[in-house]
Protein backbone atom coordinates (compact mmCIF):
# COMPACT_ATOMS: atom_id res chain seq x y z
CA UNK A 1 194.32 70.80 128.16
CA UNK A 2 190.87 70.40 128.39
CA UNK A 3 188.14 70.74 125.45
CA UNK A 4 186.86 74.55 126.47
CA UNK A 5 190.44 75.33 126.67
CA UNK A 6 190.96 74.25 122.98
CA UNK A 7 188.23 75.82 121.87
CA UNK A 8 188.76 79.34 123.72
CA UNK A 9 192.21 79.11 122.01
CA UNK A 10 190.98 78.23 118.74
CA UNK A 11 188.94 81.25 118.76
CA UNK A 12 191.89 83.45 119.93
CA UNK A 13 193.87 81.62 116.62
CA UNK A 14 191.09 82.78 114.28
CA UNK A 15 191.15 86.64 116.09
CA UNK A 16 194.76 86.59 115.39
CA UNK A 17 194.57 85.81 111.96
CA UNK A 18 191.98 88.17 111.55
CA UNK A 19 193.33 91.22 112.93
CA UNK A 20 196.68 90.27 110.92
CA UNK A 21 194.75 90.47 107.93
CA UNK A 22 192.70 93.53 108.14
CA UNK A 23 196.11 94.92 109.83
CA UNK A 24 197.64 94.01 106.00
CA UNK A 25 194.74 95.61 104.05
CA UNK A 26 194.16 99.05 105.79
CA UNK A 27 197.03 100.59 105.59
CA UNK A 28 196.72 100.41 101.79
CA UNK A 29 192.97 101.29 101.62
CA UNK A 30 194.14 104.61 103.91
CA UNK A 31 196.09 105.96 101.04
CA UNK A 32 193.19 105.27 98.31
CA UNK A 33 190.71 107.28 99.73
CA UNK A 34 190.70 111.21 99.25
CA UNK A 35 188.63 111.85 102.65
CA UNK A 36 191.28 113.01 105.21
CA UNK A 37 189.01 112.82 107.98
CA UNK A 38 188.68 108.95 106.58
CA UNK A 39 192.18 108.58 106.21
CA UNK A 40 192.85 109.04 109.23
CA UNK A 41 190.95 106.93 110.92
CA UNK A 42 192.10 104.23 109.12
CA UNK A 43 195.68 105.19 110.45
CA UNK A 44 194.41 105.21 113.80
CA UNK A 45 192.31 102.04 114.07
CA UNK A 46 195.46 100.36 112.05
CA UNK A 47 197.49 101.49 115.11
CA UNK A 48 195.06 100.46 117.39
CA UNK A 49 195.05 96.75 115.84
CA UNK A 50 198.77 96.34 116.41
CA UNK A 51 197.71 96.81 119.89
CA UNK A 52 194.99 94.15 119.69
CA UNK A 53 197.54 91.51 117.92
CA UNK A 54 199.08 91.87 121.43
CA UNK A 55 196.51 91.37 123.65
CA UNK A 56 195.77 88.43 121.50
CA UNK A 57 199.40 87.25 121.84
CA UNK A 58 198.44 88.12 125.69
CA UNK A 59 195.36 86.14 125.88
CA UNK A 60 196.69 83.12 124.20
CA UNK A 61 199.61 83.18 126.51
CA UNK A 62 197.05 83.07 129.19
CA UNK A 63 195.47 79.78 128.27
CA UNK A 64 198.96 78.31 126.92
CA UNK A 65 198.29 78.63 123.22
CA UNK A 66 200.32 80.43 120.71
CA UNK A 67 199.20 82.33 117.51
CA UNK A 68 200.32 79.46 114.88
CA UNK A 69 198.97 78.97 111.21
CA UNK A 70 195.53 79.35 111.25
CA UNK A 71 193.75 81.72 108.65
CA UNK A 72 190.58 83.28 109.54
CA UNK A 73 188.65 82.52 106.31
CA UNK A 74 185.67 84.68 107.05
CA UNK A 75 188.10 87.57 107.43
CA UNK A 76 189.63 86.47 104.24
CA UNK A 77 186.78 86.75 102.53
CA UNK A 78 185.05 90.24 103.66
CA UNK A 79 188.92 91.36 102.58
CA UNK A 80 189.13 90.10 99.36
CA UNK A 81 185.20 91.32 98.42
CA UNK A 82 186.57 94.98 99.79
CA UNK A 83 189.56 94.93 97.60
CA UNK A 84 187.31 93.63 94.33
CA UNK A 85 184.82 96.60 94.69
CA UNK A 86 187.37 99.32 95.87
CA UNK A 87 189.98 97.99 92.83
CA UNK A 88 186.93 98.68 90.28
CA UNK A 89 186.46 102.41 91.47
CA UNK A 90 188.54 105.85 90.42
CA UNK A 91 190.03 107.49 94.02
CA UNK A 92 187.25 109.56 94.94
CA UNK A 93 183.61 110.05 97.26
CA UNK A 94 182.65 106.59 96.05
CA UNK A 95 186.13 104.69 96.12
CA UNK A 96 185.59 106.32 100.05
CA UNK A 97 181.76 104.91 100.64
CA UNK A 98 183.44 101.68 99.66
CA UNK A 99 186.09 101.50 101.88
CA UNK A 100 183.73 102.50 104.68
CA UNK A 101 181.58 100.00 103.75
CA UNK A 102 184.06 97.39 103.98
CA UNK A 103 185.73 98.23 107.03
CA UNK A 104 182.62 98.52 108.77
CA UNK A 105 182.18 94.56 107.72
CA UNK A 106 185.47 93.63 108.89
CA UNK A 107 184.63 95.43 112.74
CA UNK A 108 180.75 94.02 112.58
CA UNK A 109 183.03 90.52 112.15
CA UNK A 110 185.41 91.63 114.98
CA UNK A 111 182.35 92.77 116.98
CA UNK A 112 180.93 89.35 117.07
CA UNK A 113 183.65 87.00 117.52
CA UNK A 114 184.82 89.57 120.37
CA UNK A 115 181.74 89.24 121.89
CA UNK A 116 182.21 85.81 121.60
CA UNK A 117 184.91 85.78 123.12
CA UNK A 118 184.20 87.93 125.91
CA UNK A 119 180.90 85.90 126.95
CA UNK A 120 183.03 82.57 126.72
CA UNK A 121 185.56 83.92 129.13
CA UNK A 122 183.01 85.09 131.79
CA UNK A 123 181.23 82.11 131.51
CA UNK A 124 184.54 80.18 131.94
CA UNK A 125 185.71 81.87 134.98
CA UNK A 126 188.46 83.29 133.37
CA UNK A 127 188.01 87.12 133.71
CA UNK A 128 191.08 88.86 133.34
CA UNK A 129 190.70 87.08 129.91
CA UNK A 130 187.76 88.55 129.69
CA UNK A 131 188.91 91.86 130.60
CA UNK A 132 191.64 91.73 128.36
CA UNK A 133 189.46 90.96 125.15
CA UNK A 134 186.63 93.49 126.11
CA UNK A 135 189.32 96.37 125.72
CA UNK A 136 188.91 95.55 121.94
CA UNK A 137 185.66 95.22 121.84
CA UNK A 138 185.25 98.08 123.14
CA UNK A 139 187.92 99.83 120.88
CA UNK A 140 185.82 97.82 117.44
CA UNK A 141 182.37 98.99 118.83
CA UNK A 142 183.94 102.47 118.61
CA UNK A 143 185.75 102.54 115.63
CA UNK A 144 182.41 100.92 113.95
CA UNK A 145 180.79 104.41 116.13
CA UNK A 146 183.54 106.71 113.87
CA UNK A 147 183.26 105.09 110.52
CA UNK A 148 179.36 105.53 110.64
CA UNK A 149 179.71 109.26 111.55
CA UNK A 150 182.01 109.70 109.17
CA UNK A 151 179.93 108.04 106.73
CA UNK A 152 176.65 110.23 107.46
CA UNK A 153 177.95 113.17 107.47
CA UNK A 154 180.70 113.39 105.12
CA UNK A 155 181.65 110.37 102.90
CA UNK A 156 178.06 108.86 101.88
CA UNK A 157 176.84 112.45 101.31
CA UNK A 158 179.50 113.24 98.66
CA UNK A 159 179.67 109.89 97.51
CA UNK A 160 175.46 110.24 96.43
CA UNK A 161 176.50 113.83 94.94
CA UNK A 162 179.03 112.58 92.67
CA UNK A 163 176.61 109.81 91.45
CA UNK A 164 173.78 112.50 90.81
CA UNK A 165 175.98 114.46 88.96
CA UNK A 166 177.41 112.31 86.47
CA UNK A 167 173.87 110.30 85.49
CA UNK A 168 173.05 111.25 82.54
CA UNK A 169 169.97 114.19 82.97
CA UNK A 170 166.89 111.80 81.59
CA UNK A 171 168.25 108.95 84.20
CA UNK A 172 167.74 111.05 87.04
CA UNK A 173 163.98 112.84 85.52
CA UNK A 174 162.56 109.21 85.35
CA UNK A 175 162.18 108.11 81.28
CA UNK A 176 158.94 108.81 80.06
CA UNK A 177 158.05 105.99 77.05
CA UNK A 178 155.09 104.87 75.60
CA UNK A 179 153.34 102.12 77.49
């Protein structure tokens, strides 16, 4: 097995253990948050990820690798800094700003080690590889697409009302003090 054949299978290792991960996670942040329109997309992309696992398990078949024992640190750590700030809000507009905000981190992640990916297999000749792994990119890019909708129109705009309303009235009129 050569050296770029390592390394394109070391990638695929750390993919794996990333979509496992986030695969672990959503499913519990989808029945925190109170937006349905939220909610379900987390169902859907978590769907949509058991479908990636395979194509990984696909891919890695492709270049003779198999999943094994790696953990995707990075992944790990966007995770556990989700959990922390969701775990420190009440269910509500913010608790939902918060979980966008943290599974837009996890697909920025997924975007770039996709494209990665992607750009490793074309330039390796290997394009059904490449085909293969563009599907998800192309189903990350899109969820990202979703969560940011969601976000502008719905979830970040009730999240900022909720704030303003329970400031305390001189917070929000600026404090006037002697200089």
């Amino acid at each position: 097995m050569d050296d770029l054949n390592k390394l394109m299978i070391e990638q695929l290792r750390d993919a794996y253990s990333a979509e496992k991960q986030a695969l672990r996670v959503m499913p519990r942040m989808a029945k925190k948050v109170s937006s349905p329109a939220l909610k379900e997309a987390l169902q859907l992309h978590a769907e949509q990820t058991e479908t990636q696992v395979e194509r990984l398990d696909q891919a890695l078949e492709m270049l003779g690798g198999k999943a094994g024992r790696k953990v995707c640190e990075g992944m790990r750590g966007i995770l556990e800094e989700a959990q922390q700030e969701i775990e420190e809000q009440e269910k509500g507009p913010v608790l939902d700003m918060l979980v966008v905000a943290g599974i837009q981190r996890v697909e920025h992640y997924e975007i770039a080690a996709y494209g990665t990916m992607v750009a490793l297999a074309k330039a390796a000749g290997q394009t059904k590889l490449a085909d293969l792994l563009a599907e998800t990119l192309a189903e990350e890019k899109q969820t990202d697409e979703t969560l940011s909708r969601l976000a502008e129109s719905e979830v970040n705009p009730a999240a900022i009302e909720g704030m303003q309303q329970t400031e305390p009235a001189n917070d929000r009129k600026g404090k006037r003090g002697a200089a």
